[in-house]
C-alpha atoms as a PDB file:
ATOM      1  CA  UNK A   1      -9.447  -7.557  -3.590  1.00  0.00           C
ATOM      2  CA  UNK A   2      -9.944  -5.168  -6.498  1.00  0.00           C
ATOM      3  CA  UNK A   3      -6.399  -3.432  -5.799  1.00  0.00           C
ATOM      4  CA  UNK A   4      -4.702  -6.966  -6.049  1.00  0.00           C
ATOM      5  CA  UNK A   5      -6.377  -7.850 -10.051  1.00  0.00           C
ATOM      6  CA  UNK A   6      -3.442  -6.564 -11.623  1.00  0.00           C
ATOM      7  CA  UNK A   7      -0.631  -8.123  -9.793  1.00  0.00           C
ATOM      8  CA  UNK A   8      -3.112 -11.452 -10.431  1.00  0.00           C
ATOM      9  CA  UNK A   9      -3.128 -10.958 -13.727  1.00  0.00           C
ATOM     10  CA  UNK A  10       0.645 -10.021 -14.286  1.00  0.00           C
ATOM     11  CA  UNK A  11       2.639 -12.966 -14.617  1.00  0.00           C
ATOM     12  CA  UNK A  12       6.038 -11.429 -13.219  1.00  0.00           C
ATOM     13  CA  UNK A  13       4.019 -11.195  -9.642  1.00  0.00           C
ATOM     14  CA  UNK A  14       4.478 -14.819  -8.222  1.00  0.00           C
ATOM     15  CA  UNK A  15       3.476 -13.970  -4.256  1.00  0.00           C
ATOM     16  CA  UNK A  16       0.925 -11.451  -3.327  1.00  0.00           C
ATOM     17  CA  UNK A  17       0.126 -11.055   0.122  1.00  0.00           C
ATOM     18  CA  UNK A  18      -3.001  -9.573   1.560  1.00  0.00           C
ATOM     19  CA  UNK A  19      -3.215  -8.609   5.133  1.00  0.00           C
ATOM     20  CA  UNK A  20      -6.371  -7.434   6.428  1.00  0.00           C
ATOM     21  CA  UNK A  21      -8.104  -7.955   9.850  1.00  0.00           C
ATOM     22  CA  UNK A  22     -11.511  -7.405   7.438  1.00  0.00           C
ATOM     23  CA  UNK A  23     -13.692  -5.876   9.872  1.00  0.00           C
ATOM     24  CA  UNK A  24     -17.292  -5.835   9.201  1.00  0.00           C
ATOM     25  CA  UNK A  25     -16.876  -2.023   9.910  1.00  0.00           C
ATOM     26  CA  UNK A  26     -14.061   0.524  10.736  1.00  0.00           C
ATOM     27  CA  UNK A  27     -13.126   4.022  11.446  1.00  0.00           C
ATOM     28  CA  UNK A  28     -12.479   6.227   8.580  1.00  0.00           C
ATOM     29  CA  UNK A  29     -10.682   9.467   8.598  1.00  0.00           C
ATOM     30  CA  UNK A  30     -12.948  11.380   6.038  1.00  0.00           C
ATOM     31  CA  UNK A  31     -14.899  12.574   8.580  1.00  0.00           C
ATOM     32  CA  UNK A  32     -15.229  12.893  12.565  1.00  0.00           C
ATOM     33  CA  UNK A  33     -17.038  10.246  13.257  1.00  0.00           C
ATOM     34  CA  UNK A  34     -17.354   8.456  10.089  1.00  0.00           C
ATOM     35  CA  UNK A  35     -17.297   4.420  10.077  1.00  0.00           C
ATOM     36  CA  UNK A  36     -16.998   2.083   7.090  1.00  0.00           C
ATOM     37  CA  UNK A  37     -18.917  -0.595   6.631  1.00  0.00           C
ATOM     38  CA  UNK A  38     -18.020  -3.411   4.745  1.00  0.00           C
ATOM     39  CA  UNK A  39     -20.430  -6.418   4.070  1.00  0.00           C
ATOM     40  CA  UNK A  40     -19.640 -10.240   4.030  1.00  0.00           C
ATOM     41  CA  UNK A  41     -15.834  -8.836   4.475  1.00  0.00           C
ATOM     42  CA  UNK A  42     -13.778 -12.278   4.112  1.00  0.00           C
ATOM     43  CA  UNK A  43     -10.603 -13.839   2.565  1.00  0.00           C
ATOM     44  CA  UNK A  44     -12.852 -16.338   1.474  1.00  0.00           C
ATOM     45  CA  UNK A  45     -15.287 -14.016  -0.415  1.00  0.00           C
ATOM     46  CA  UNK A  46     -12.412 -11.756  -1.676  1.00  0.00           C
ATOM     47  CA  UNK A  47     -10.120 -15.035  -3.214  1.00  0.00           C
ATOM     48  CA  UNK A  48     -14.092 -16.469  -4.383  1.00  0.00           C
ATOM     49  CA  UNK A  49     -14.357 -13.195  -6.486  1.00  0.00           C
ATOM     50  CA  UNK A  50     -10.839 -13.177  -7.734  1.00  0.00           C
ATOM     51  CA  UNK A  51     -10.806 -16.571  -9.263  1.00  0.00           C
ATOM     52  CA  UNK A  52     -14.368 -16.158 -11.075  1.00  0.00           C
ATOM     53  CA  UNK A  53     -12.350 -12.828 -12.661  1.00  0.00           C
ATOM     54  CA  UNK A  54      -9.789 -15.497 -14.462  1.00  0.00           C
ATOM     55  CA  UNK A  55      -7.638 -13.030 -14.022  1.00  0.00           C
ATOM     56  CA  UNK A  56      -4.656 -15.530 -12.400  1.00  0.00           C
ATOM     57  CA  UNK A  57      -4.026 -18.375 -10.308  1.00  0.00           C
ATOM     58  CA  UNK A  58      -5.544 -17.385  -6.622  1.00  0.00           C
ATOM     59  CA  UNK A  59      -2.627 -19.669  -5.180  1.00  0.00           C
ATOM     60  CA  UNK A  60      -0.401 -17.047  -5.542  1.00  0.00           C
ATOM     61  CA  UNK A  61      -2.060 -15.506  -2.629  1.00  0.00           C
ATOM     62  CA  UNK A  62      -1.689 -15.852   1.137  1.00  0.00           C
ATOM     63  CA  UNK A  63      -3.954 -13.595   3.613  1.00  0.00           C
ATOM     64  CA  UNK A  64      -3.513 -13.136   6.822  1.00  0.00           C
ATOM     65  CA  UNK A  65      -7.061 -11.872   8.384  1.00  0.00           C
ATOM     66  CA  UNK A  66      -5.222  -9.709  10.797  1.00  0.00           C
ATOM     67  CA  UNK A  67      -3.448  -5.903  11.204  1.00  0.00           C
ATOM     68  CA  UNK A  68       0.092  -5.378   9.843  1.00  0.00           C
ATOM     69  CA  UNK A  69       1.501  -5.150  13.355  1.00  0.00           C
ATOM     70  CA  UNK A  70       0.534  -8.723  14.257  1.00  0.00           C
ATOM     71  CA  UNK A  71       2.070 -10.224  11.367  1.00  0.00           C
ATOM     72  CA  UNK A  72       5.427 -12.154  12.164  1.00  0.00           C
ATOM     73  CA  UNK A  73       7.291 -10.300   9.825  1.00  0.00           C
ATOM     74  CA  UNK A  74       9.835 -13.697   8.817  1.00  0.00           C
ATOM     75  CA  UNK A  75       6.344 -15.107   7.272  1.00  0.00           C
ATOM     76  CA  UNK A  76       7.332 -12.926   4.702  1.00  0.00           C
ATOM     77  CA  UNK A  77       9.445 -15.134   2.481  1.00  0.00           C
ATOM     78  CA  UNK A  78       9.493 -13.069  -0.844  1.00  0.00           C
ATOM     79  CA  UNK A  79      10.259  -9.609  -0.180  1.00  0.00           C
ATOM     80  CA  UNK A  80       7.909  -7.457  -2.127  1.00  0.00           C
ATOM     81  CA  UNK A  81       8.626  -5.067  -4.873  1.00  0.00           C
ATOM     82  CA  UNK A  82       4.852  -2.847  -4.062  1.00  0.00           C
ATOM     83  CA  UNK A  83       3.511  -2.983  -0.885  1.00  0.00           C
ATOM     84  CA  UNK A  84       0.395  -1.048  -1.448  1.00  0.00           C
ATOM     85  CA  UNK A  85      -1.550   0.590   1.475  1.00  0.00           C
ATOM     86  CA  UNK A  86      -5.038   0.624   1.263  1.00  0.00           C
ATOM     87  CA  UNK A  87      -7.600  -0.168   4.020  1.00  0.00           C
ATOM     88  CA  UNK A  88      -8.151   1.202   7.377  1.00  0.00           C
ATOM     89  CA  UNK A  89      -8.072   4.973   6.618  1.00  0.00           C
ATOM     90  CA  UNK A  90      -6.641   6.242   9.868  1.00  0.00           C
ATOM     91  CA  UNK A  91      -3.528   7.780  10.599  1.00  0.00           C
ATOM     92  CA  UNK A  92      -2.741   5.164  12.973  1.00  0.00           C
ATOM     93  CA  UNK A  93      -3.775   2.475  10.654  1.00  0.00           C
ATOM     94  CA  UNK A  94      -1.833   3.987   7.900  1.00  0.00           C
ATOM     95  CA  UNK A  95       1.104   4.537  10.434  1.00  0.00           C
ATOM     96  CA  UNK A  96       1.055   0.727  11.498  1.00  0.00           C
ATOM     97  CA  UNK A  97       0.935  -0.593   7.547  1.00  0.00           C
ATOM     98  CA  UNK A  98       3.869   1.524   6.851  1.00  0.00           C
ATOM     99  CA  UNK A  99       5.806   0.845   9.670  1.00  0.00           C
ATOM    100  CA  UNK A 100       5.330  -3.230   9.029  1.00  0.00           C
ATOM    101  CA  UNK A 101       5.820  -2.429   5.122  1.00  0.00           C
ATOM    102  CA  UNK A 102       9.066  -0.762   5.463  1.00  0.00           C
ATOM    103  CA  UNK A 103      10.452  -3.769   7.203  1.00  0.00           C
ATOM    104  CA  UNK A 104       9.396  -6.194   4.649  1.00  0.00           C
ATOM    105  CA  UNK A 105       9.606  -4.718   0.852  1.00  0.00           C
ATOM    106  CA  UNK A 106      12.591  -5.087  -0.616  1.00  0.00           C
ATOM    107  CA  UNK A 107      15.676  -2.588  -0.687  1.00  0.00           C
ATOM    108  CA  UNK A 108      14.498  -0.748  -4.177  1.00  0.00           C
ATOM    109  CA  UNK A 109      10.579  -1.428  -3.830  1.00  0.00           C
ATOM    110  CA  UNK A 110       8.017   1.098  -3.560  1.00  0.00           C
ATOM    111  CA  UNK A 111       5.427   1.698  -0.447  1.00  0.00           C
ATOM    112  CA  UNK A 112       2.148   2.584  -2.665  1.00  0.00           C
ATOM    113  CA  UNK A 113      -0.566   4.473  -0.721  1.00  0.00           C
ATOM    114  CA  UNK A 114      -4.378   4.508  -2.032  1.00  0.00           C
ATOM    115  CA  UNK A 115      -6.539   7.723  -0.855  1.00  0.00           C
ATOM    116  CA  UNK A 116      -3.960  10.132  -0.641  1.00  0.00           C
ATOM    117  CA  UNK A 117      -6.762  13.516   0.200  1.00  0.00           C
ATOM    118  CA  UNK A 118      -8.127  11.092   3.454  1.00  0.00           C
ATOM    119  CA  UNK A 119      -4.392   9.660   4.467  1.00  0.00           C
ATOM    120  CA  UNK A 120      -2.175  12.964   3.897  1.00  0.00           C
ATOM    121  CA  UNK A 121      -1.975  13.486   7.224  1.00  0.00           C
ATOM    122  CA  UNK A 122      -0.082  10.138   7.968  1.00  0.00           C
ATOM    123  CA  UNK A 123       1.724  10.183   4.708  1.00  0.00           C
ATOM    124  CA  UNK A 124       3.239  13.444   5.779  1.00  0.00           C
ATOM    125  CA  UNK A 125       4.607  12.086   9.223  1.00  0.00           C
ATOM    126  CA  UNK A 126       6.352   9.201   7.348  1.00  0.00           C
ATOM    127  CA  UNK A 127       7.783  11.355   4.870  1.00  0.00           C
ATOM    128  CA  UNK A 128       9.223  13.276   8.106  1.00  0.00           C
ATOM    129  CA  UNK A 129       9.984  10.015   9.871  1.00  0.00           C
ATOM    130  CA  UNK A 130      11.773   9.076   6.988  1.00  0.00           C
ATOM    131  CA  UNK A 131      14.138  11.968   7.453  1.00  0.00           C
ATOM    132  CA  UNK A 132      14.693  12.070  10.979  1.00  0.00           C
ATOM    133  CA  UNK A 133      15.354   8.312  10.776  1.00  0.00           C
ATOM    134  CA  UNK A 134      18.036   8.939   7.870  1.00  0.00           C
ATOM    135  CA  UNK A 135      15.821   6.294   5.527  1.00  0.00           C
ATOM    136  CA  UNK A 136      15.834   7.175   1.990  1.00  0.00           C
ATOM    137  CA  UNK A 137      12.700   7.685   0.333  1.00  0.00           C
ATOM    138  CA  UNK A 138      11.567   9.789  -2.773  1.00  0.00           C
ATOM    139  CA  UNK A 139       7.934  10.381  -1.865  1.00  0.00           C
ATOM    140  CA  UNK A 140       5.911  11.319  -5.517  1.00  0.00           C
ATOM    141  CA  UNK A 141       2.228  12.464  -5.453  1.00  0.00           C
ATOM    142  CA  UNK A 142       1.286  10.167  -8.720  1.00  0.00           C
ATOM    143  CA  UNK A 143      -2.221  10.112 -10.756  1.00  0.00           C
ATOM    144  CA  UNK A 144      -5.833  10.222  -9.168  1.00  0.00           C
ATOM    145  CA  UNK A 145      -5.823   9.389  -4.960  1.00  0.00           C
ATOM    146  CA  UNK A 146      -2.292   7.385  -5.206  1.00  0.00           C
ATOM    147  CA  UNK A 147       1.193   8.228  -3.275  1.00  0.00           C
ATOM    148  CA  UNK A 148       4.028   6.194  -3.783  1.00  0.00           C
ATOM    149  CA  UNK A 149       7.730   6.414  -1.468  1.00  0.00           C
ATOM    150  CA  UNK A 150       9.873   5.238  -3.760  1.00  0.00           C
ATOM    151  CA  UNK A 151      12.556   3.210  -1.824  1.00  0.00           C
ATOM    152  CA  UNK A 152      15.310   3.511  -5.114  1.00  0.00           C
ATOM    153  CA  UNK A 153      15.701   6.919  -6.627  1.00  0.00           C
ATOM    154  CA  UNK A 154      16.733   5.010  -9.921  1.00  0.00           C
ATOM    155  CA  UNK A 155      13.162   3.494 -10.489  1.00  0.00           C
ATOM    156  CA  UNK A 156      12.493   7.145 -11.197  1.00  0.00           C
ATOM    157  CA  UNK A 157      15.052   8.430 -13.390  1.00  0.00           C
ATOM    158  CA  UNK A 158      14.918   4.598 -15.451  1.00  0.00           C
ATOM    159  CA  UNK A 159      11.041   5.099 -15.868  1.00  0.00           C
ATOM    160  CA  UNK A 160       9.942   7.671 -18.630  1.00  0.00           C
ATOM    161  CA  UNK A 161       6.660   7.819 -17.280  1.00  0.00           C
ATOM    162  CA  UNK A 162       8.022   8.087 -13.757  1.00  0.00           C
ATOM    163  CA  UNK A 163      10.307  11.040 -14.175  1.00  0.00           C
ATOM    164  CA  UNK A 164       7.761  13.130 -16.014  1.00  0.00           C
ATOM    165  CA  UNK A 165       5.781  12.645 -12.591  1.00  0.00           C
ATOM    166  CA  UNK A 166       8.674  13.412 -10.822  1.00  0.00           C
ATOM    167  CA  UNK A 167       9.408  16.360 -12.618  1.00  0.00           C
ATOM    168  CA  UNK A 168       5.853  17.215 -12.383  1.00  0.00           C
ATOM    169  CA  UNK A 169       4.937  16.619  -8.703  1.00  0.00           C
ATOM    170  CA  UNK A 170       8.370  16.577  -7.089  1.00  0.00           C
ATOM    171  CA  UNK A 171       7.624  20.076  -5.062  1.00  0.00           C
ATOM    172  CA  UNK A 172       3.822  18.951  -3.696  1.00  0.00           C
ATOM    173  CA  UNK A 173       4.452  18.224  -0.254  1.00  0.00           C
ATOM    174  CA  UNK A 174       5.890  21.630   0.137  1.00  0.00           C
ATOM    175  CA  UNK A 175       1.964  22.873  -0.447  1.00  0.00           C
ATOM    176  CA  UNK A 176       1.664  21.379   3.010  1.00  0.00           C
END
């Protein structure tokens, strides 16, 4: 729930949803083999902790303890501006989130990915997807472990602190 304490606390966010099967454990790309393990992993816990931040209203949130690909995507209602990727660190997990994501954020929203150097791999077939598909997406390699595909290429050039990223990192995924 730590990701979601900003959009709690922002007033302009009035829906956040939070989908997560929250797995006592899961596999993790970092490392053949590797499996996270995650104790007392609830909704329950995770809304408990975010109301005793007093951060914002916990109302405005609506889990659904289950993977991306199982949610009916019409439950929906408010299409979101971020839809911010950050759990299973698999490919295929990562693959799945986006693919559901996609779907559901509205037209000039942003797909947000946490742990870029453990996800690149995926990030790098959507960004290929993308094209093949004819979607439009400006992917942008942003501060610390994020990614962002920015569905809009005007949220870019409008943000000052989005275009010197832009300017910045618009050339990294030609490294790979």
């Amino acid at each position: 729930g730590g990701s979601l304490q900003p959009h709690l606390a922002d007033d302009r966010c009035r829906k956040i949803y939070s989908i997560d099967p929250r797995p006592p454990q899961q596999p993790d790309d970092r490392s053949p083999g590797h499996i996270a393990h995650y104790e007392d992993n609830s909704a329950e816990r995770m809304l408990r902790m975010l109301a005793a931040t007093g951060y914002g209203d916990v109302a405005k949130i609506e889990c659904f303890d289950s993977d991306a690909s199982r949610v009916d995507q019409r439950r929906i209602v408010r299409r979101p501006q971020i839809a911010f990727i950050d759990g299973e660190h698999t490919k295929a997990a990562v693959m799945s989130d986006f693919q559901f994501c996609i779907k559901v954020v509205s037209k000039d929203g942003v797909v947000l990915f946490h742990d870029f150097p453990i996800i690149y791999p995926a990030i790098l077939e959507i960004c290929d997807w993308l094209s093949k598909e004819g979607h439009f997406g400006v992917p942008l390699r942003m501060e610390g472990n994020m990614f962002g595909i920015f569905l809009d290429p005007e949220v870019l050039a409008t943000d000052p602190y989005l275009a010197s990223l832009y300017k910045e990192n618009r050339h990294f995924l030609a490294v790979f």
